[in-house]
C-alpha atoms as a PDB file:
ATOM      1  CA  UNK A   1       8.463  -7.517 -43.430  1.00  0.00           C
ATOM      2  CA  UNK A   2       9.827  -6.499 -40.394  1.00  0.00           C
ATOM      3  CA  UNK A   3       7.789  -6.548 -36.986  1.00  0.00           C
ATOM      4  CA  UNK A   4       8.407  -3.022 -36.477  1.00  0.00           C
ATOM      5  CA  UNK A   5       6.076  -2.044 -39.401  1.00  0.00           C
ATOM      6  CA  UNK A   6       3.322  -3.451 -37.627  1.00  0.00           C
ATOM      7  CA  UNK A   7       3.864  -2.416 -34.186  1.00  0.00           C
ATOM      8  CA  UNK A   8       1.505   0.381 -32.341  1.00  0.00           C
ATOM      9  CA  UNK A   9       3.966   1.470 -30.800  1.00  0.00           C
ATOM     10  CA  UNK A  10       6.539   2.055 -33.192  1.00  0.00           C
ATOM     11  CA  UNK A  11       5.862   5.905 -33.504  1.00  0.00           C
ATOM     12  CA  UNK A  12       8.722   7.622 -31.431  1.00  0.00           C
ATOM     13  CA  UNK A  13      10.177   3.770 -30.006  1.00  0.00           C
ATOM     14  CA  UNK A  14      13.416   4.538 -29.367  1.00  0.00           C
ATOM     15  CA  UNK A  15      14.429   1.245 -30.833  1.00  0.00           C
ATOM     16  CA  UNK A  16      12.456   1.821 -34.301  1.00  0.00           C
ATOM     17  CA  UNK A  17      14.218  -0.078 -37.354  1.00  0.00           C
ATOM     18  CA  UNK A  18      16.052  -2.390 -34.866  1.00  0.00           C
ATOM     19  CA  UNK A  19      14.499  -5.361 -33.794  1.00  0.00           C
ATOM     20  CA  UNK A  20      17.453  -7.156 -32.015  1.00  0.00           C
ATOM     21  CA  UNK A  21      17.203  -4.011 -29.772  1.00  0.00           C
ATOM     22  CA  UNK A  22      13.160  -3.647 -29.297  1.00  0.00           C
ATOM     23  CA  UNK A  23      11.942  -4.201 -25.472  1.00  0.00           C
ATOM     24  CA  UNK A  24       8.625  -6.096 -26.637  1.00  0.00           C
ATOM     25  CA  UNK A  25      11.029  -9.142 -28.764  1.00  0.00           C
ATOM     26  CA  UNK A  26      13.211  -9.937 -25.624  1.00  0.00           C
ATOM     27  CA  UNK A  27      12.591 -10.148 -21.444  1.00  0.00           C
ATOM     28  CA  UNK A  28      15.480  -7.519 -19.890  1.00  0.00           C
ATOM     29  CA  UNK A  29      13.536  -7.113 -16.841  1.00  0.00           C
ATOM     30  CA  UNK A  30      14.516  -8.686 -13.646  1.00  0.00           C
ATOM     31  CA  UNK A  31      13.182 -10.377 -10.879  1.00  0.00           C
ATOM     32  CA  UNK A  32      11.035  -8.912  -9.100  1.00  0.00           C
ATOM     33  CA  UNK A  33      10.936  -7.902  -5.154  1.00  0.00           C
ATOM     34  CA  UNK A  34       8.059  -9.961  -3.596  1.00  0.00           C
ATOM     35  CA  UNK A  35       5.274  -8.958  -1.292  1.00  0.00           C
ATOM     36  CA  UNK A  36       5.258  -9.318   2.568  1.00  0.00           C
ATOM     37  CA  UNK A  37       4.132 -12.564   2.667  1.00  0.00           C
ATOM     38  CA  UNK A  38       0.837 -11.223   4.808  1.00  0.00           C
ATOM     39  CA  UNK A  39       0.758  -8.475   2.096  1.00  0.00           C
ATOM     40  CA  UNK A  40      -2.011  -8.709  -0.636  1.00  0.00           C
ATOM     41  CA  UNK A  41      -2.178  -6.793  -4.134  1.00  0.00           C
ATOM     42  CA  UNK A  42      -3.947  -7.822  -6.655  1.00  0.00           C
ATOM     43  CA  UNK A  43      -3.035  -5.119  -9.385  1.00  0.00           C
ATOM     44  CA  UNK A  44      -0.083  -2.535  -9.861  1.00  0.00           C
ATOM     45  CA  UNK A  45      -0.238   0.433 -11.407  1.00  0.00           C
ATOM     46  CA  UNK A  46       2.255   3.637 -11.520  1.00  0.00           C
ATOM     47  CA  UNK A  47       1.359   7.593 -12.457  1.00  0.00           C
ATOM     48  CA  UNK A  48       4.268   9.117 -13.975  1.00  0.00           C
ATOM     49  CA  UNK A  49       5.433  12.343 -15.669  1.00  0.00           C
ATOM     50  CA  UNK A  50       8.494  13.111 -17.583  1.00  0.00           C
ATOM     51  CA  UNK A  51       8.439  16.296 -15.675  1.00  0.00           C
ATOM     52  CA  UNK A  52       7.811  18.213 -12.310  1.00  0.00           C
ATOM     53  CA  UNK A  53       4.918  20.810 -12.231  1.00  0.00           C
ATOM     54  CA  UNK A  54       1.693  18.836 -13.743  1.00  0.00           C
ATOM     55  CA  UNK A  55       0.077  17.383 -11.150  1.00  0.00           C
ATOM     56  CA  UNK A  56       0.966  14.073 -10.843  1.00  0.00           C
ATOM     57  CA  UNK A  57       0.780  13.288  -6.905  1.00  0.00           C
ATOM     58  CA  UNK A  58      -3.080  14.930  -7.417  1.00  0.00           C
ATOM     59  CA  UNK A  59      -3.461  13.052 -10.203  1.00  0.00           C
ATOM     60  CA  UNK A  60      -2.827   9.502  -7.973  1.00  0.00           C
ATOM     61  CA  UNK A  61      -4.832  10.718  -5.040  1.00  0.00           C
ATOM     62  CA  UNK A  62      -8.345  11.652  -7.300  1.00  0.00           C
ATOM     63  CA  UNK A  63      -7.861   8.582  -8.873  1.00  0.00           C
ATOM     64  CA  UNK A  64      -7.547   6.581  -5.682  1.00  0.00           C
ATOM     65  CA  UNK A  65     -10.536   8.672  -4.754  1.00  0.00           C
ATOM     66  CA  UNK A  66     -12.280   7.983  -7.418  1.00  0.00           C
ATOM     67  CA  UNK A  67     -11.548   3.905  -7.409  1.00  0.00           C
ATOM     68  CA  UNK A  68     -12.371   4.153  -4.008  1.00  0.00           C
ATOM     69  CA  UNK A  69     -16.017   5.744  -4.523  1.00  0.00           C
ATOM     70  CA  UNK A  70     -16.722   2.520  -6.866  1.00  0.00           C
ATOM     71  CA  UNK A  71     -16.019   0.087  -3.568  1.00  0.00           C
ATOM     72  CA  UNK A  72     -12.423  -0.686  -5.012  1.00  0.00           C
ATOM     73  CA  UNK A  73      -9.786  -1.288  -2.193  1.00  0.00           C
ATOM     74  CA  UNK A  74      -7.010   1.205  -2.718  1.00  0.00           C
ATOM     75  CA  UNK A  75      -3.540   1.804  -1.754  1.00  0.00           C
ATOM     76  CA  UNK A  76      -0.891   4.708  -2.503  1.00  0.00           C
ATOM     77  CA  UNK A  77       2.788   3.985  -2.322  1.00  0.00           C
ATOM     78  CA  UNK A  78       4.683   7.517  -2.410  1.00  0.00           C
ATOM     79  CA  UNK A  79       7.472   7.100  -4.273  1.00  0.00           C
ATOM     80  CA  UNK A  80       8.116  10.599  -4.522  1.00  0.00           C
ATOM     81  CA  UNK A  81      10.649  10.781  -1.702  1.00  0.00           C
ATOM     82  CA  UNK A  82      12.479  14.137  -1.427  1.00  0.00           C
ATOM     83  CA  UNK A  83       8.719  15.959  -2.263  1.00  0.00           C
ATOM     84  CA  UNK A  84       6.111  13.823  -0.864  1.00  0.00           C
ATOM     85  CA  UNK A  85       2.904  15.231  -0.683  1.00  0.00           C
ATOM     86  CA  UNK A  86      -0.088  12.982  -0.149  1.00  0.00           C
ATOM     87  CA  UNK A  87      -0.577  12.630   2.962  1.00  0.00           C
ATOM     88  CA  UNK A  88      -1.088  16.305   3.310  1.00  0.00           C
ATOM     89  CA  UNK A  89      -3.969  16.403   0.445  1.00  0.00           C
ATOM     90  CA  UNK A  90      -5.308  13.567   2.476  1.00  0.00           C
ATOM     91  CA  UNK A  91      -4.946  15.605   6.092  1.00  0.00           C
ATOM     92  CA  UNK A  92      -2.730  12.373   7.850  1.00  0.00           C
ATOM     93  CA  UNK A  93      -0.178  13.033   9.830  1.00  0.00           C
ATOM     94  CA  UNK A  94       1.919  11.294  12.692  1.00  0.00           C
ATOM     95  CA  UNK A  95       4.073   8.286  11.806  1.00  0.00           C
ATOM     96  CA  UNK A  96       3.725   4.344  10.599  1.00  0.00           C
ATOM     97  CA  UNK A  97       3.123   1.963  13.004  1.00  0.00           C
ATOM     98  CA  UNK A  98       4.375  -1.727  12.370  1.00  0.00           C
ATOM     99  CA  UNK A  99       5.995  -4.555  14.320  1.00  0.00           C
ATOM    100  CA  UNK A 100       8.364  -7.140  13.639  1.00  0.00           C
ATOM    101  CA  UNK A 101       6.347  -8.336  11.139  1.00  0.00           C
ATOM    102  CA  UNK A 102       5.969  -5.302   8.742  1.00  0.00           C
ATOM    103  CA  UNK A 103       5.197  -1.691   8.645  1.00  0.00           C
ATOM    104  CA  UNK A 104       1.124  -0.786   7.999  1.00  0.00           C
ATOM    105  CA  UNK A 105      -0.200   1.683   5.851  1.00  0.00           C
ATOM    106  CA  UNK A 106      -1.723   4.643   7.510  1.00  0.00           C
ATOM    107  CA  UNK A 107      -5.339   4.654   6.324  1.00  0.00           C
ATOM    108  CA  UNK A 108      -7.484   7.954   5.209  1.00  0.00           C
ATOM    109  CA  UNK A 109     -10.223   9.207   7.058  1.00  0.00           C
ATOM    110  CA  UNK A 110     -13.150   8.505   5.215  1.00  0.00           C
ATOM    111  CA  UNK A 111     -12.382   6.163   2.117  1.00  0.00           C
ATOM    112  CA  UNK A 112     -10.062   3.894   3.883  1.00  0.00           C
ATOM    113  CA  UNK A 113      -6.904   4.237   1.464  1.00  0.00           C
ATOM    114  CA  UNK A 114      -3.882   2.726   2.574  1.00  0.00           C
ATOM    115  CA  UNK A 115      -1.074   5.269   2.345  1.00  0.00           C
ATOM    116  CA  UNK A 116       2.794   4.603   2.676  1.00  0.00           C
ATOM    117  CA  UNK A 117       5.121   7.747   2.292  1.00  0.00           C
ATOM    118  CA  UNK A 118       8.445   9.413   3.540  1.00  0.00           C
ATOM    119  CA  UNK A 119       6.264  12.084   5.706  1.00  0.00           C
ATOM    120  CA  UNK A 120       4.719   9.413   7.841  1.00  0.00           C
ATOM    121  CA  UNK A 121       8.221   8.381   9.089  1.00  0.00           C
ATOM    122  CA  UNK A 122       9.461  11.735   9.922  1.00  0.00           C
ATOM    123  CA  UNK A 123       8.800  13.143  13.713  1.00  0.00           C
ATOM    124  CA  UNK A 124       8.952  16.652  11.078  1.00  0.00           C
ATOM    125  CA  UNK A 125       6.839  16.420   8.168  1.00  0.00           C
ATOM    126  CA  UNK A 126       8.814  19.547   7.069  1.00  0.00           C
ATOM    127  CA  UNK A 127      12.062  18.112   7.564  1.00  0.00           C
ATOM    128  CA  UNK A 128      13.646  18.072   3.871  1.00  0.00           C
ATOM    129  CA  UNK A 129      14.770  14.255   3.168  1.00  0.00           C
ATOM    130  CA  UNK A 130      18.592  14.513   2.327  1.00  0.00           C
ATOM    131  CA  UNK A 131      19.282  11.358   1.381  1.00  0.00           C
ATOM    132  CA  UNK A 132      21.281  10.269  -2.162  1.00  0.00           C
ATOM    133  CA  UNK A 133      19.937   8.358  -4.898  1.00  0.00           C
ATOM    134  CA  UNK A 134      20.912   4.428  -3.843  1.00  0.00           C
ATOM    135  CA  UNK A 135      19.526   4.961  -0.498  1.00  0.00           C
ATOM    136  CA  UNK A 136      16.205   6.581  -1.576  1.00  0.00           C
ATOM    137  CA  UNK A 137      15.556   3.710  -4.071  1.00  0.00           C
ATOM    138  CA  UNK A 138      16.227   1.505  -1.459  1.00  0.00           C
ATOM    139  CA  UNK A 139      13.559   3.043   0.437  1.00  0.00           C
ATOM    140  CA  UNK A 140      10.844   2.749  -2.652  1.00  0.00           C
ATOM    141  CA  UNK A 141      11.725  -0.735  -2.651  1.00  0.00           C
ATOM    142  CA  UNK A 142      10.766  -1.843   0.928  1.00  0.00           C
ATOM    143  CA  UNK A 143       7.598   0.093   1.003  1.00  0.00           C
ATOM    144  CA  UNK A 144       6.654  -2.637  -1.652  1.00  0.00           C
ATOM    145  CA  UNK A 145       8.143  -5.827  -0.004  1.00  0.00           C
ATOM    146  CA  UNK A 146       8.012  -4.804   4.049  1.00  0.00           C
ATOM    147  CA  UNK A 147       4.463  -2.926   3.908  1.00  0.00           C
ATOM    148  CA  UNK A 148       1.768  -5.244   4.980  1.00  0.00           C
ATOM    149  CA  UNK A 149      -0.989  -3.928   1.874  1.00  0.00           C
ATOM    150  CA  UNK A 150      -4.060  -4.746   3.171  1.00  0.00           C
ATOM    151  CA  UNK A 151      -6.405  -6.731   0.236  1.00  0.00           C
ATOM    152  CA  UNK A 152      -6.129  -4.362  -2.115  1.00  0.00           C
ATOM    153  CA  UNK A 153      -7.363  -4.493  -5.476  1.00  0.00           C
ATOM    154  CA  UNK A 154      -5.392  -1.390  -6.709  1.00  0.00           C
ATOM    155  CA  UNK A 155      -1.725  -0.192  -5.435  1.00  0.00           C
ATOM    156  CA  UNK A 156      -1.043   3.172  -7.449  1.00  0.00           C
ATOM    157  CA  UNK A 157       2.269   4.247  -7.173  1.00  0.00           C
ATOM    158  CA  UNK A 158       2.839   8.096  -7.272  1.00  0.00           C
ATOM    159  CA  UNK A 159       6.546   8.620  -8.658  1.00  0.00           C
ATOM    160  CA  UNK A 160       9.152  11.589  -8.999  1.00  0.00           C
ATOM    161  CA  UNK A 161       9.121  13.307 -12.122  1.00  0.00           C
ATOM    162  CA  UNK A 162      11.278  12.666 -14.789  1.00  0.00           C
ATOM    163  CA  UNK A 163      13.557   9.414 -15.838  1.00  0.00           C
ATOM    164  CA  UNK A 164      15.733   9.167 -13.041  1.00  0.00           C
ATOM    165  CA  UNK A 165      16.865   6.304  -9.720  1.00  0.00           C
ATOM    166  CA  UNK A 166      12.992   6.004  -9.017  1.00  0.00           C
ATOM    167  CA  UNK A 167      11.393   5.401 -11.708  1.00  0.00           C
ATOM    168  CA  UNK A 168      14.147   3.008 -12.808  1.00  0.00           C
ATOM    169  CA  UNK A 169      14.080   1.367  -9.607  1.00  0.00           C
ATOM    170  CA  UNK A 170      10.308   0.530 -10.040  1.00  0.00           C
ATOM    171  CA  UNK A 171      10.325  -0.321 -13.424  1.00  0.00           C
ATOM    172  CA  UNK A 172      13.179  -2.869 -12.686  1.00  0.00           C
ATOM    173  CA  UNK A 173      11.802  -4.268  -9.431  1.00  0.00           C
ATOM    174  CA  UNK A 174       8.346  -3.933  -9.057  1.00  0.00           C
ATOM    175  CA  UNK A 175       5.786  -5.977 -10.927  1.00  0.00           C
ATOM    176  CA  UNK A 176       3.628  -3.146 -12.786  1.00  0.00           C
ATOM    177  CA  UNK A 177       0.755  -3.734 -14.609  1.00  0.00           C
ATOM    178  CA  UNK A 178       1.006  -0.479 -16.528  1.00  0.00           C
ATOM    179  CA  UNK A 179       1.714   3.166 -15.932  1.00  0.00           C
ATOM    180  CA  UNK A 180      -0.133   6.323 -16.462  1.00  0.00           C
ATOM    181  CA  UNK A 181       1.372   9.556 -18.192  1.00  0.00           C
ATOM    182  CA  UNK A 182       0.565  12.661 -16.658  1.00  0.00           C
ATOM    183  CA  UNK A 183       0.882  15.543 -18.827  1.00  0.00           C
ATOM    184  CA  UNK A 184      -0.367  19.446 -19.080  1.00  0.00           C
ATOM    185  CA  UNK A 185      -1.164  21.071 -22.339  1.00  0.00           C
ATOM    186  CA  UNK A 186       1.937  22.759 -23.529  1.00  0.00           C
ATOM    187  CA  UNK A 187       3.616  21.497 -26.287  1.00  0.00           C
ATOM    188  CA  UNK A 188       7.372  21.295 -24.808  1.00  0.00           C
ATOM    189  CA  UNK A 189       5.446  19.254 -21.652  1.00  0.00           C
ATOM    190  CA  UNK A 190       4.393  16.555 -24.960  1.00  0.00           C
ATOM    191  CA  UNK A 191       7.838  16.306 -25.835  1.00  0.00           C
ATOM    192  CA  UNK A 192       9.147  15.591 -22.391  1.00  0.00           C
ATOM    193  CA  UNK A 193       6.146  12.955 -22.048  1.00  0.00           C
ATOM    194  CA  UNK A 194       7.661  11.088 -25.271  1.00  0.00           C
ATOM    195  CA  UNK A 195      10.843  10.681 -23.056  1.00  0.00           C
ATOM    196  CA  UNK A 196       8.555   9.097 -20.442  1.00  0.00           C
ATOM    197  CA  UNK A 197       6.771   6.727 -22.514  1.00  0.00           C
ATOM    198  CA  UNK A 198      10.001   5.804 -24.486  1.00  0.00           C
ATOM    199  CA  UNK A 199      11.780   4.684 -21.534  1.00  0.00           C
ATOM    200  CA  UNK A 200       8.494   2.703 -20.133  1.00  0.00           C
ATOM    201  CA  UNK A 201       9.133   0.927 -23.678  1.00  0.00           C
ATOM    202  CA  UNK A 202      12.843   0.377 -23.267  1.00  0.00           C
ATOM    203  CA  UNK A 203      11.704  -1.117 -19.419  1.00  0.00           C
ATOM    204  CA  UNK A 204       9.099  -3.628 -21.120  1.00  0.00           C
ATOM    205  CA  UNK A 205       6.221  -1.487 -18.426  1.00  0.00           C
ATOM    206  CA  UNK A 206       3.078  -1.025 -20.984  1.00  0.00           C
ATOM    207  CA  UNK A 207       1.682   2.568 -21.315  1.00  0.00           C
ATOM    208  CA  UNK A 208      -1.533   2.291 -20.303  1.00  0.00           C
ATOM    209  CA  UNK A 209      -2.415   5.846 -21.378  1.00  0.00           C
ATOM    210  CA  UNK A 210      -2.313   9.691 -20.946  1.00  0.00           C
ATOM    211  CA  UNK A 211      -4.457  12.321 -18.734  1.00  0.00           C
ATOM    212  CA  UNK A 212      -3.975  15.778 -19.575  1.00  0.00           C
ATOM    213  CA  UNK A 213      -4.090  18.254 -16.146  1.00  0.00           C
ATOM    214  CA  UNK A 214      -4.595  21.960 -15.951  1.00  0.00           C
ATOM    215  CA  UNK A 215      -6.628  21.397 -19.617  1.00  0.00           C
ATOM    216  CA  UNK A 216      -9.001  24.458 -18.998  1.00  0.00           C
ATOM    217  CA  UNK A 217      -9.955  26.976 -16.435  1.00  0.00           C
ATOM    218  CA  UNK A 218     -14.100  27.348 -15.804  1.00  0.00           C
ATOM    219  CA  UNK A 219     -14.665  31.010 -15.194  1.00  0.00           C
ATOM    220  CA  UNK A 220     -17.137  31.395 -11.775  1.00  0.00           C
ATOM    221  CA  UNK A 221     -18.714  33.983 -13.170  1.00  0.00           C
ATOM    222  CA  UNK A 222     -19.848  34.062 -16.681  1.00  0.00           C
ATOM    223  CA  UNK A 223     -19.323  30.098 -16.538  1.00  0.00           C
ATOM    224  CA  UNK A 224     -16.906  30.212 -20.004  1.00  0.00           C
ATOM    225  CA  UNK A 225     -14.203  27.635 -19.996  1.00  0.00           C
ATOM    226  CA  UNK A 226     -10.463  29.250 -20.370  1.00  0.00           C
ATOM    227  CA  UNK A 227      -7.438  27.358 -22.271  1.00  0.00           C
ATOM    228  CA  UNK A 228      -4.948  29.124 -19.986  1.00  0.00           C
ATOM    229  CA  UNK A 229      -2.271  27.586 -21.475  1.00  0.00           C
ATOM    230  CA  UNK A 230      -3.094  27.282 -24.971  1.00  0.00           C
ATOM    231  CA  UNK A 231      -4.880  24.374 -26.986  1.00  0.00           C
ATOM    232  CA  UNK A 232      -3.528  21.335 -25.983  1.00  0.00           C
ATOM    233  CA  UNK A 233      -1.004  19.219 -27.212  1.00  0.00           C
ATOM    234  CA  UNK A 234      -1.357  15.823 -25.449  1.00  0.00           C
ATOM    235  CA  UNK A 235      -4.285  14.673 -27.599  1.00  0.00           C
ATOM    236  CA  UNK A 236      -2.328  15.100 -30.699  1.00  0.00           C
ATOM    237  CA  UNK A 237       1.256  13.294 -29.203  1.00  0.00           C
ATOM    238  CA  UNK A 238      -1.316  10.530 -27.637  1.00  0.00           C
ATOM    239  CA  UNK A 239      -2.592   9.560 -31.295  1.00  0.00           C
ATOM    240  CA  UNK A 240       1.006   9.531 -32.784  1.00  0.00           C
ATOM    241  CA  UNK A 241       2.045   7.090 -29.945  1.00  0.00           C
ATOM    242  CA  UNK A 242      -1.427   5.008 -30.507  1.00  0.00           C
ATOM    243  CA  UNK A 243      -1.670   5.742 -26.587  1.00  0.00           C
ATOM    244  CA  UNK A 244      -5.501   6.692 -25.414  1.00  0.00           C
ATOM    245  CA  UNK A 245      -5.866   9.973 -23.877  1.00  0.00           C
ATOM    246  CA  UNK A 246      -8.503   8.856 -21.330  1.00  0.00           C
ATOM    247  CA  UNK A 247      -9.287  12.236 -19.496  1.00  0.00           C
ATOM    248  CA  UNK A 248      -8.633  16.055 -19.409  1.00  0.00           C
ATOM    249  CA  UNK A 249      -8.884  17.895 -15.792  1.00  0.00           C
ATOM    250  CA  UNK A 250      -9.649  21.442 -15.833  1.00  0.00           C
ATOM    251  CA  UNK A 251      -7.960  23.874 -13.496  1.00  0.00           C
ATOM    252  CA  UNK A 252     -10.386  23.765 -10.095  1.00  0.00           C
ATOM    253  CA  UNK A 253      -9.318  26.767  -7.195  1.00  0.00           C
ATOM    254  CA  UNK A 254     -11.806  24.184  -4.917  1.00  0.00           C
ATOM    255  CA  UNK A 255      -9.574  21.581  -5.276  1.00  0.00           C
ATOM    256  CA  UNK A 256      -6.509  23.126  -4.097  1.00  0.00           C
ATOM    257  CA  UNK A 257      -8.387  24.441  -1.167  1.00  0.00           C
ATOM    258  CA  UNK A 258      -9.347  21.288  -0.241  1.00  0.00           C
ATOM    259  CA  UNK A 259      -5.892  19.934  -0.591  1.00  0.00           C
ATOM    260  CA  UNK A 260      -4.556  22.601   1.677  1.00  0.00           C
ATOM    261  CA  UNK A 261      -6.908  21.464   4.136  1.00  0.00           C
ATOM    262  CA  UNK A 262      -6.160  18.151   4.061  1.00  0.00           C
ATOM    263  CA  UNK A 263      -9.442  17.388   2.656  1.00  0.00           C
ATOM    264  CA  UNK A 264      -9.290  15.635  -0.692  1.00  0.00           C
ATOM    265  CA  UNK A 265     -11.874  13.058  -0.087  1.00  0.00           C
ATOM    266  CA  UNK A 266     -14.281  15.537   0.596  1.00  0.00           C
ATOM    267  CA  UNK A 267     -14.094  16.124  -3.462  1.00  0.00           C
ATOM    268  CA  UNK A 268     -17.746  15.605  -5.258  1.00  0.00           C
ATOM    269  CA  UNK A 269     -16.418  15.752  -8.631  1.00  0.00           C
ATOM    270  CA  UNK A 270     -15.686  12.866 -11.171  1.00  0.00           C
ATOM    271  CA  UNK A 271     -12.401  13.725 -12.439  1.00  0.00           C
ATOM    272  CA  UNK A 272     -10.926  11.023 -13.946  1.00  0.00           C
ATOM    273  CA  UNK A 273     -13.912   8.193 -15.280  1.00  0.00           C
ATOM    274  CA  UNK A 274     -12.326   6.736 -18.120  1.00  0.00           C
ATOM    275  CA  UNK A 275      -9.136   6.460 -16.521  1.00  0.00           C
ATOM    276  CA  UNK A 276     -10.876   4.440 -13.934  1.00  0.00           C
ATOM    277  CA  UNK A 277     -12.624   2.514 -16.626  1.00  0.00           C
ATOM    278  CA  UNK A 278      -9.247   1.045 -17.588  1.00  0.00           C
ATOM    279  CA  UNK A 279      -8.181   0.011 -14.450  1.00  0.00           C
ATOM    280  CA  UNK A 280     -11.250  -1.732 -14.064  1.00  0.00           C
ATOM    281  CA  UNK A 281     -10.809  -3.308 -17.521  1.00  0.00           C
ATOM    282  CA  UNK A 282      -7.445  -4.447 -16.226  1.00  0.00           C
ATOM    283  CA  UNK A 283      -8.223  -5.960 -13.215  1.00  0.00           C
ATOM    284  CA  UNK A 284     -11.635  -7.821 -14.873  1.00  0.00           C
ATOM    285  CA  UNK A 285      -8.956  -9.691 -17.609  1.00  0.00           C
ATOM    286  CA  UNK A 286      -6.668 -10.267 -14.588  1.00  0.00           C
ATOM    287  CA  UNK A 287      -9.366 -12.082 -12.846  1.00  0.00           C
ATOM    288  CA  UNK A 288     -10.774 -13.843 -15.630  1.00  0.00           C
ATOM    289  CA  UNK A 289      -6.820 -15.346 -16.680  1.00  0.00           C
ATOM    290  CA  UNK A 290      -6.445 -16.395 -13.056  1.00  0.00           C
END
């Protein structure tokens, strides 16, 4: 019998049928870049999307949020170079300070996240970033090994859509504990999240699981919730990948207002609890194998 027949994950593995070839029988991954040696991280996690448009980088900052509100330590590398936008949701602006030791994180008003991205470094934030591929990966890569991280018990890592330089380059030299999928309810968006997940699989990085954004819209009025885009798909492409759909946001007009203001943390709702349950999970069988 071969091990494929009893793999989860052999639903849509790009290597199906061929052992010699499958990702979870062999180590292809390099070594990895190191931390600053004053750096400390004690779990690494990317949010991902196999396309633009779903709300990935909101996505990473309510779930830093929402570590943060359960007196987690929390840190947001931006990988998403040529668009960065968290430290507008989070209202920072200005640039990194360092010294010849490192660079620091700039750190949010009120939860205390630790937040690296392309916008701090610019004396424009709106200055478009026209750099090519080799140089922006470079980038990614020394926000990992030359930012001093400050204890933290979570480093998310907010990436570029799709299954391009970045992603590659962080599959391939960071040390991730898993990755998050970030998809929206059409059906085409749960194709293009296969693609995502597959090449996670080809990388040996373990698919932690799904969230589903934009899932419904809550009228203010009569209080009825809205499928705007249809019933979704994700829950249905989740269970043929034996990947967990841990949580479906709704469309909220309050939180892109508070975005806009730069005021994310000020955010009472809970939008992502399961998703946080996991990570807590994680870092709990971390601690106990240490």
């Amino acid at each position: 019998m071969s091990s494929c027949d009893s793999c989860s994950s052999k639903s849509g593995c790009p290597s199906a049928g061929n052992e010699a070839d499958c990702p979870s029988t062999q180590d292809t991954r390099p070594e990895f870049d190191s931390l600053h040696t004053l750096a400390d991280v004690r779990s690494v996690i990317g949010v991902v999307s196999g396309k633009g448009g779903v709300g990935k980088s909101m996505v990473t900052s309510l779930l830093a949020v929402e570590l943060a509100n359960r007196g987690l330590t929390v840190g947001i590398l931006d990988a998403d170079v040529t668009g960065p936008s968290i430290p507008k949701a989070f209202g920072l602006s200005g640039q990194l300070s360092g010294t010849q030791d490192g660079i620091f994180p700039a750190r949010t008003h009120r939860k205390g996240v630790q937040i690296v991205s392309v916008n701090l470094l610019l004396e424009n934030p709106e200055a478009p970033v026209l750099w090519r591929g080799p140089v922006i990966s470079n980038v990614v890569r020394q926000f990992y090994k030359d930012v001093i991280w400050d204890g933290l018990d979570v480093l998310l890592i907010d990436m570029p859509p799709g299954t391009g330089d970045v992603p590659l380059t962080v599959f391939q030299s960071i040390p991730l504990d898993g990755i998050f999928v970030v998809s929206t309810p059409q059906d085409l968006v749960s194709m293009i999240v296969r693609k995502a997940r597959n090449m996670a699989l080809m990388m040996s990085v373990k698919v932690l699981g799904f969230v589903e954004n934009m899932s419904w819209l809550k009228c203010p009025d009569c209080g009825e919730t809205h499928e705007l885009f249809g019933k979704g798909h994700t829950a249905e492409a989740a269970a043929e990948m034996n990947v967990p759909l841990y949580d479906r946001m709704p469309i909220d007009p309050k939180l892109a207002e508070l975005c806009d203001k730069g005021e994310l943390e000020e955010y009472a709702e809970s939008m992502l609890p399961r998703t946080a349950d996991r990570i807590q999970e994680l870092l709990s069988a971390k601690a106990a194998s240490a």
